[in-house]
Each structure stands twice: as C-alpha cells, then as structure tokens.
PDB file of N, CA and C in Angstrom:
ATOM      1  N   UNK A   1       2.513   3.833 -10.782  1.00  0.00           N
ATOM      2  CA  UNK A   1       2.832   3.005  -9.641  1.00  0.00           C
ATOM      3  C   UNK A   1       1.723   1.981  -9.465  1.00  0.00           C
ATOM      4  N   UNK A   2       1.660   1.171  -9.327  1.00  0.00           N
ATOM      5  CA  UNK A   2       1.024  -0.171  -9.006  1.00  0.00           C
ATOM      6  C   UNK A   2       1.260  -0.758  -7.211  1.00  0.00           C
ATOM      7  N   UNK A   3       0.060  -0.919  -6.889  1.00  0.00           N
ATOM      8  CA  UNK A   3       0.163  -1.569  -5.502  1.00  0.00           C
ATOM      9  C   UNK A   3      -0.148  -2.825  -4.974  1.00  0.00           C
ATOM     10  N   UNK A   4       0.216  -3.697  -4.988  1.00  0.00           N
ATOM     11  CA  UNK A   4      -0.403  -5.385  -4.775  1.00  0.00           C
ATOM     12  C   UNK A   4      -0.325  -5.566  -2.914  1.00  0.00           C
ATOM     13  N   UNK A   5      -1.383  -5.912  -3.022  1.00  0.00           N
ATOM     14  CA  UNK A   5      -1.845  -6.762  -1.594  1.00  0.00           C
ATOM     15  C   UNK A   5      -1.907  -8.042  -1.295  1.00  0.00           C
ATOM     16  N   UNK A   6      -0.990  -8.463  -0.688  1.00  0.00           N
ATOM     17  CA  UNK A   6      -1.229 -10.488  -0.729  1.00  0.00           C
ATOM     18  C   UNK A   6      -1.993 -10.669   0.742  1.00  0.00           C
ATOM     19  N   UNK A   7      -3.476 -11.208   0.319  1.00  0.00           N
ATOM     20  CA  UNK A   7      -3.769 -11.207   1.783  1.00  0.00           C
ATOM     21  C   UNK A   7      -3.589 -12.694   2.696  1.00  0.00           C
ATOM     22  N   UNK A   8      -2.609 -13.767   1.623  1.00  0.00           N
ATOM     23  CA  UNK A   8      -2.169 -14.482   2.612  1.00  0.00           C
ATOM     24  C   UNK A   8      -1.249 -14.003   3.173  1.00  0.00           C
ATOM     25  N   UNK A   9      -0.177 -13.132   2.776  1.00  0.00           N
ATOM     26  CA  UNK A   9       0.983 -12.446   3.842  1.00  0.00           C
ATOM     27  C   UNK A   9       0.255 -11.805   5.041  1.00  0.00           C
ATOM     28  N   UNK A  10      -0.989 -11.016   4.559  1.00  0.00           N
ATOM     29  CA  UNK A  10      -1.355  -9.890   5.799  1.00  0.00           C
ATOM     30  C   UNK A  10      -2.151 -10.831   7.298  1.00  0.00           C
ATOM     31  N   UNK A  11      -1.296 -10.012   8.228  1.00  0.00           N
ATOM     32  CA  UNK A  11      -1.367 -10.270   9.461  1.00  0.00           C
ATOM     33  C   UNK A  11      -2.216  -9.606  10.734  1.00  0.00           C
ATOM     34  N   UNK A  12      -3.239  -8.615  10.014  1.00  0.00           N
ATOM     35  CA  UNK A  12      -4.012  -7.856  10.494  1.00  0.00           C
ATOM     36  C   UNK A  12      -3.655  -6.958  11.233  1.00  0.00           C
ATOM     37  N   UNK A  13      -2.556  -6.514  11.078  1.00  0.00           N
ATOM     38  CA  UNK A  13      -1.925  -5.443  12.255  1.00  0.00           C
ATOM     39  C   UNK A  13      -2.396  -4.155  12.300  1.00  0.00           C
ATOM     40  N   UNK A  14      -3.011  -3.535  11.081  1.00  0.00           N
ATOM     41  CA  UNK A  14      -3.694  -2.460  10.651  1.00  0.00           C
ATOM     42  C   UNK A  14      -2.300  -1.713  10.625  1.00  0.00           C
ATOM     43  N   UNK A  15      -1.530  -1.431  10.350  1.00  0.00           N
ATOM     44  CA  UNK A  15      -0.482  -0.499  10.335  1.00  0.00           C
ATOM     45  C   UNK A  15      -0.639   0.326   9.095  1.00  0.00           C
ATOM     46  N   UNK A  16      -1.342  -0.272   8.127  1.00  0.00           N
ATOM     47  CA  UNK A  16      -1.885   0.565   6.874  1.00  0.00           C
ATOM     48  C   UNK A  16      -2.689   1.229   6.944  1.00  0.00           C
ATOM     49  N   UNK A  17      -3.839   0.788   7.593  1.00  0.00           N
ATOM     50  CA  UNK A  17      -5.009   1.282   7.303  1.00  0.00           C
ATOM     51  C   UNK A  17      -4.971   3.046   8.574  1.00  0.00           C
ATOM     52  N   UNK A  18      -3.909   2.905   9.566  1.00  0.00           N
ATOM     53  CA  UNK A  18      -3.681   3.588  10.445  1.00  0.00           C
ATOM     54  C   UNK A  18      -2.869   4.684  10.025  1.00  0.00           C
ATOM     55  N   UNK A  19      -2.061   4.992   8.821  1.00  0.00           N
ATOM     56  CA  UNK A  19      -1.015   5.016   8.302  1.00  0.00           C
ATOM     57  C   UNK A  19      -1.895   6.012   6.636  1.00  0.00           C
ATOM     58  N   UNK A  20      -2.880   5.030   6.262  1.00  0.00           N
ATOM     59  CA  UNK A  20      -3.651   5.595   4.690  1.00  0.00           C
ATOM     60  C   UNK A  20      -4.502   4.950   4.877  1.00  0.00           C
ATOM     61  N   UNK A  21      -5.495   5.603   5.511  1.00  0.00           N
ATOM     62  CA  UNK A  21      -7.089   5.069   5.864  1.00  0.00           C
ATOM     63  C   UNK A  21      -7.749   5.239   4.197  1.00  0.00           C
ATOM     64  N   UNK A  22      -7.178   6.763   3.577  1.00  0.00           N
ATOM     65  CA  UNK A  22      -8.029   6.786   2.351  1.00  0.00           C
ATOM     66  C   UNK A  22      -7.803   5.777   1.082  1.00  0.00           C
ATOM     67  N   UNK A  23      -6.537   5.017   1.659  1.00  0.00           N
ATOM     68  CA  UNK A  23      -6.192   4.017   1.207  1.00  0.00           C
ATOM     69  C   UNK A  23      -6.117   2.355   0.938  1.00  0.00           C
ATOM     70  N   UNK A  24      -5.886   2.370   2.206  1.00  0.00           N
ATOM     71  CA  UNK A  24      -6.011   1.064   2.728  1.00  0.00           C
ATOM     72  C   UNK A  24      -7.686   0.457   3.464  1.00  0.00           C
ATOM     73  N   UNK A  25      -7.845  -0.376   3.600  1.00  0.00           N
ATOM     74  CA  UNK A  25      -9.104  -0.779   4.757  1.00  0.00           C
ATOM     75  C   UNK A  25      -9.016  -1.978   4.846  1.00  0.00           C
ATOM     76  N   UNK A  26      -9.816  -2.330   6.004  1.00  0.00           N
ATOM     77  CA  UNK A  26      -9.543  -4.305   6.840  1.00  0.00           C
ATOM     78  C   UNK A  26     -10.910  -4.920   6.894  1.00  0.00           C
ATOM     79  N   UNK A  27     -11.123  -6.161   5.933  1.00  0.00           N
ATOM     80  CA  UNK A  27     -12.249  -6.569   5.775  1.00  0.00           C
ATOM     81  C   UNK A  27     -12.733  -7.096   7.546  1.00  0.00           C
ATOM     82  N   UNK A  28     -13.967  -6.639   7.771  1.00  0.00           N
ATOM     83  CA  UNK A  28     -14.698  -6.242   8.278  1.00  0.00           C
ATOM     84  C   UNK A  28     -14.782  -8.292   9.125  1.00  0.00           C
ATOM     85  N   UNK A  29     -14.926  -8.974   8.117  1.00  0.00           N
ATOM     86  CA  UNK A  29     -14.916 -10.720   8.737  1.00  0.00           C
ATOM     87  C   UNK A  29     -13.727 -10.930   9.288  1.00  0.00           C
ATOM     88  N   UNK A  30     -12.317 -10.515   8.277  1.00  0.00           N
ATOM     89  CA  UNK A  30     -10.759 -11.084   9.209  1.00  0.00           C
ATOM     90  C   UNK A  30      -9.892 -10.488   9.386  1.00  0.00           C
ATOM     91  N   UNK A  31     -10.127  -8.930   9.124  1.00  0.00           N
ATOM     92  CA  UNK A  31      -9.204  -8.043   9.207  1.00  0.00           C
ATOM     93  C   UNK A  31      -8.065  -7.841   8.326  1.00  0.00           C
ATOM     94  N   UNK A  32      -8.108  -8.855   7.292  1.00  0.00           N
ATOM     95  CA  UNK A  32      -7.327  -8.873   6.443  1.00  0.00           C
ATOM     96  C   UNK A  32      -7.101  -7.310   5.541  1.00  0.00           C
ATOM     97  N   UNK A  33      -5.907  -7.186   4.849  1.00  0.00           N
ATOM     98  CA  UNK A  33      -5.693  -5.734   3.977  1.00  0.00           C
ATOM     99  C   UNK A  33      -6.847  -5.759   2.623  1.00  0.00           C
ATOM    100  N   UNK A  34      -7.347  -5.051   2.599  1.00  0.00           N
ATOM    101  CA  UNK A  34      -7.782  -4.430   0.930  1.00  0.00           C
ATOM    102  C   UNK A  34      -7.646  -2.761   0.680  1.00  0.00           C
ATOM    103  N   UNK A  35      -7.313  -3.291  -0.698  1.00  0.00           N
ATOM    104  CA  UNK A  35      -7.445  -1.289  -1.035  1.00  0.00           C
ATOM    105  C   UNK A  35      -8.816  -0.996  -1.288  1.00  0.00           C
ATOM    106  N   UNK A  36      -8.810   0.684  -1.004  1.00  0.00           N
ATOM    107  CA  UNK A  36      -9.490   1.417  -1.411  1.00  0.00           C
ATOM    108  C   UNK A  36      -9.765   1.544  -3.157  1.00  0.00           C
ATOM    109  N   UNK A  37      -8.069   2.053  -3.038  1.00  0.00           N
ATOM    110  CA  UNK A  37      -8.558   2.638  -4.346  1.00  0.00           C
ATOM    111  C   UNK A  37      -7.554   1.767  -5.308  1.00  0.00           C
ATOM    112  N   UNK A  38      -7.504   1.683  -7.328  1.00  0.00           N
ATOM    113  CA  UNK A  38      -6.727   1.247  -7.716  1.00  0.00           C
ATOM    114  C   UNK A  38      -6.036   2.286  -8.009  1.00  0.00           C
ATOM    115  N   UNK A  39      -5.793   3.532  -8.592  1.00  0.00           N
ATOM    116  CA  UNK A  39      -5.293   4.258  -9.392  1.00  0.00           C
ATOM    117  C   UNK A  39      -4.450   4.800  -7.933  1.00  0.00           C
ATOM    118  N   UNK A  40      -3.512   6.017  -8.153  1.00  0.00           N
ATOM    119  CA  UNK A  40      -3.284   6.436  -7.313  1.00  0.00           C
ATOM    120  C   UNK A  40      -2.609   8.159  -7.793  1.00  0.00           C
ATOM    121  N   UNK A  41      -2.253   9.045  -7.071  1.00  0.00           N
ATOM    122  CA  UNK A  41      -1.906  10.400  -7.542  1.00  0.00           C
ATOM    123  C   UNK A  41      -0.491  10.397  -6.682  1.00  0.00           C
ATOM    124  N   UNK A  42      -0.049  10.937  -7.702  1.00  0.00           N
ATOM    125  CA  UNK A  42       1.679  11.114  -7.093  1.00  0.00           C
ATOM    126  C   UNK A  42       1.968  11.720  -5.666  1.00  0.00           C
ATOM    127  N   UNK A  43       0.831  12.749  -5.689  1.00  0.00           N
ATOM    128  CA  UNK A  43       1.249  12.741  -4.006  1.00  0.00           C
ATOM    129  C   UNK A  43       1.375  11.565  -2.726  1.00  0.00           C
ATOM    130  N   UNK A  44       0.675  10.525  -3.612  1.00  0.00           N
ATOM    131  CA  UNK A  44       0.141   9.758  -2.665  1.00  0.00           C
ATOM    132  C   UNK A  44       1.543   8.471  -2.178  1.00  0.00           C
ATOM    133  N   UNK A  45       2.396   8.384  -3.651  1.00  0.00           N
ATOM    134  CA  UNK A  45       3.650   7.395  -3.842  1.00  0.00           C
ATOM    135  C   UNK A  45       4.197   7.341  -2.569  1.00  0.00           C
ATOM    136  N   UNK A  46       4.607   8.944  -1.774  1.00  0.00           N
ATOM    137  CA  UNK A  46       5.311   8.061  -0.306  1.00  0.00           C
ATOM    138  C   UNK A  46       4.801   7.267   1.030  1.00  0.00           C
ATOM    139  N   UNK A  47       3.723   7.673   0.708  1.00  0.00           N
ATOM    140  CA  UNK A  47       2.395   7.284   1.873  1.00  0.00           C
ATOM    141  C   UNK A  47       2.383   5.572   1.513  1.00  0.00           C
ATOM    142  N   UNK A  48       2.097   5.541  -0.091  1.00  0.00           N
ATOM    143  CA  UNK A  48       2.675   4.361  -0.728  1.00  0.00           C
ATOM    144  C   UNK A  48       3.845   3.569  -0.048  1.00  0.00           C
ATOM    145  N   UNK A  49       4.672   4.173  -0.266  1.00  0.00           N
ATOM    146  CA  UNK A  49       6.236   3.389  -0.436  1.00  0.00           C
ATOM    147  C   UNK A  49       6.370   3.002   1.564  1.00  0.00           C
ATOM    148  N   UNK A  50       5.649   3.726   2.201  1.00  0.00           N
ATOM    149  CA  UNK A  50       5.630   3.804   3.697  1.00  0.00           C
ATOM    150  C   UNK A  50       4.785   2.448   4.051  1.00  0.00           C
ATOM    151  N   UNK A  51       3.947   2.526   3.598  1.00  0.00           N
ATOM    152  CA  UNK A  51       2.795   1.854   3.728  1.00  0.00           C
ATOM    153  C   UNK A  51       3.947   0.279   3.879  1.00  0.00           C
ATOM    154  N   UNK A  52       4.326   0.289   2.603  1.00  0.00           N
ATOM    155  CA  UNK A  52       5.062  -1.126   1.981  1.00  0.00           C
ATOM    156  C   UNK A  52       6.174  -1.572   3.463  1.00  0.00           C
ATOM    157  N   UNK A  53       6.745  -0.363   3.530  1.00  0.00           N
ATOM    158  CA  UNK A  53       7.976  -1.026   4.299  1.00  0.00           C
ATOM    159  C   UNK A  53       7.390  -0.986   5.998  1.00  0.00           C
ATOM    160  N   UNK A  54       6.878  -0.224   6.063  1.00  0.00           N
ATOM    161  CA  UNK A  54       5.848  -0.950   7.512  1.00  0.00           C
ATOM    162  C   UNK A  54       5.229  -1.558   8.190  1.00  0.00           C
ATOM    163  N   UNK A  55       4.656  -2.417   6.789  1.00  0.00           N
ATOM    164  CA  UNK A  55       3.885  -3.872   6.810  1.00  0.00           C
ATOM    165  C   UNK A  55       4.641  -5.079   7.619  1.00  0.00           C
ATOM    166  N   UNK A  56       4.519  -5.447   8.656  1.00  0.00           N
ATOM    167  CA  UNK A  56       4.861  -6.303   8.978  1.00  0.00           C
ATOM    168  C   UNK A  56       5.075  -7.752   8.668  1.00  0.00           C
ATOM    169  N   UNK A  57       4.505  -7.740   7.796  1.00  0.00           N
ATOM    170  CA  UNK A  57       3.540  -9.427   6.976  1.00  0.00           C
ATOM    171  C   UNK A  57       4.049  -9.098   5.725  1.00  0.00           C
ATOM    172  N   UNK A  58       4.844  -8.232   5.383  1.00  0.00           N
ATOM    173  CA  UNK A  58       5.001  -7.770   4.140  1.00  0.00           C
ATOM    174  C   UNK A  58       4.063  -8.186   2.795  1.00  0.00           C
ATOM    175  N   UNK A  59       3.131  -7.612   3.205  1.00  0.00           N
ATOM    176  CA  UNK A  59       1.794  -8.077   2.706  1.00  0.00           C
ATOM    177  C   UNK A  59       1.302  -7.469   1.409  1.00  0.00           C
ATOM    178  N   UNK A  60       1.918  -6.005   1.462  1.00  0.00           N
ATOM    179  CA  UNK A  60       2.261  -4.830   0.935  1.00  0.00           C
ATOM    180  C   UNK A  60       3.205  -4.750  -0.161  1.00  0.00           C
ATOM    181  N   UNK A  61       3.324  -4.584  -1.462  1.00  0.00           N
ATOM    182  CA  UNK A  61       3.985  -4.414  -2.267  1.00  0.00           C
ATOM    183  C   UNK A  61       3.918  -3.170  -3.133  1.00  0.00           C
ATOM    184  N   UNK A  62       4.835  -2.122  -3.585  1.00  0.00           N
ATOM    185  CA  UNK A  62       4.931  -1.569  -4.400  1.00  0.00           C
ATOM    186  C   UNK A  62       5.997  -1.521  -5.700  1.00  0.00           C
ATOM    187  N   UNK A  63       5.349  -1.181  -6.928  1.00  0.00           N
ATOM    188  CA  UNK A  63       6.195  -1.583  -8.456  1.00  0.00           C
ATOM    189  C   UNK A  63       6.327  -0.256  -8.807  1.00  0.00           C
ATOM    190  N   UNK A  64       7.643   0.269  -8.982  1.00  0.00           N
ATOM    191  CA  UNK A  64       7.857   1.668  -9.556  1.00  0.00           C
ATOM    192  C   UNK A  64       7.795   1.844 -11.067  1.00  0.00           C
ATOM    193  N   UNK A  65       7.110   2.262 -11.647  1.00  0.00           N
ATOM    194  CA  UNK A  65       6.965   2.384 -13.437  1.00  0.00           C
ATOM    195  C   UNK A  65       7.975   3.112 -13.453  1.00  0.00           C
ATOM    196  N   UNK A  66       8.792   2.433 -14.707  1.00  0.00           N
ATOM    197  CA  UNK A  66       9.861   3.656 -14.923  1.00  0.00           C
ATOM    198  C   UNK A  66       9.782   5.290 -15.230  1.00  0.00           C
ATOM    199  N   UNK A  67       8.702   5.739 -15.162  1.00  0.00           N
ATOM    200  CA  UNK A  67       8.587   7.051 -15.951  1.00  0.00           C
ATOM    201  C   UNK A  67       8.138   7.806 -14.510  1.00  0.00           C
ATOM    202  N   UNK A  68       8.054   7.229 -13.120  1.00  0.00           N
ATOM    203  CA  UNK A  68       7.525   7.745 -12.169  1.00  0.00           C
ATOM    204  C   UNK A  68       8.873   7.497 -11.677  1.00  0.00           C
ATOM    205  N   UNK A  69       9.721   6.467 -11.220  1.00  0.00           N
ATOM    206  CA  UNK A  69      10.890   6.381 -10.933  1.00  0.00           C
ATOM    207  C   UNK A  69      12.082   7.565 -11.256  1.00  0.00           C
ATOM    208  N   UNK A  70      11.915   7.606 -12.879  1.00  0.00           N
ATOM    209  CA  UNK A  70      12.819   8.845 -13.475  1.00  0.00           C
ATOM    210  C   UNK A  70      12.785  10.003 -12.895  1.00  0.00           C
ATOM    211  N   UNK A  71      11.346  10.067 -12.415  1.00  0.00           N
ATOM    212  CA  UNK A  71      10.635  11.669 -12.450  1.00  0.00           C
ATOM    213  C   UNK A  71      11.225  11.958 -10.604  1.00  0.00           C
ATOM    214  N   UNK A  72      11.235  10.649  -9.986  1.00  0.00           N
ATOM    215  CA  UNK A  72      11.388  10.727  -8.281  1.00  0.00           C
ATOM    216  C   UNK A  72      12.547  11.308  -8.113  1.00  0.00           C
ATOM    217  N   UNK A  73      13.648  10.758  -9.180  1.00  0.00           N
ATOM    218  CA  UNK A  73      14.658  11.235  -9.385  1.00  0.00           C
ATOM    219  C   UNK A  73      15.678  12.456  -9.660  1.00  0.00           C
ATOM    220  N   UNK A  74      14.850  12.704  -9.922  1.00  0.00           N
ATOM    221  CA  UNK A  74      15.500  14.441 -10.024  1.00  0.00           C
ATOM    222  C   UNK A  74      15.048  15.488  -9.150  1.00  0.00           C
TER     223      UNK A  74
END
C-alpha cells in the first residue's frame, strides 16, 4: 500500500493526525499533513483507508497494490 500526501490539498483540520497520530503529524510552521512513517504493516491499511476518506481537503490518498487488494479480499 502506498500513501501520498498533497500538502497543497491539506487544510489543517488535523482529522489525521487525531485519527493516526503514529502516523500522520502537522508541521509545526502551517499545520500542514506529513507522514510519519513510509512503509506501513497491514494492520495499519484501515486506519489507512479511514484516514483517506476523512480528509476533508482530500489531501490524503491511498493506492491498493494488487497483491494486498487480493489478499483484503477474501
């Protein structure tokens, strides 16, 4: 899974960082989104996929690899 952050979309709402603190965080000058981390562990995909559709600024993006997709699937 792959996670992209556009921080011209983000709107500082913190809804991420409130949401996956071990994840997310708000630069400290504009409050803008950055991640924590790049990699991520499968437990983490719905916290993920939450994260995305909560964003107000849709700022938030997630890319499903097919082999994690397959696997959600069953």
């Amino acid at each position: 899974m792959q996670v992209k952050v556009d921080r011209e979309l983000c709107c500082s709402s913190g809804m991420c960082v409130t949401n996956s603190p071990e994840i997310f965080d708000q630069d400290d000058r504009d409050g803008l989104v950055m991640l924590r981390q790049s990699t991520f562990r499968p437990e983490q995909f719905a916290e993920l996929r939450l994260a995305a559709d909560l964003c107000p600024g849709g700022a938030i993006s997630v890319v499903e690899d097919a082999v994690e997709d397959d696997a959600a699937r069953r």
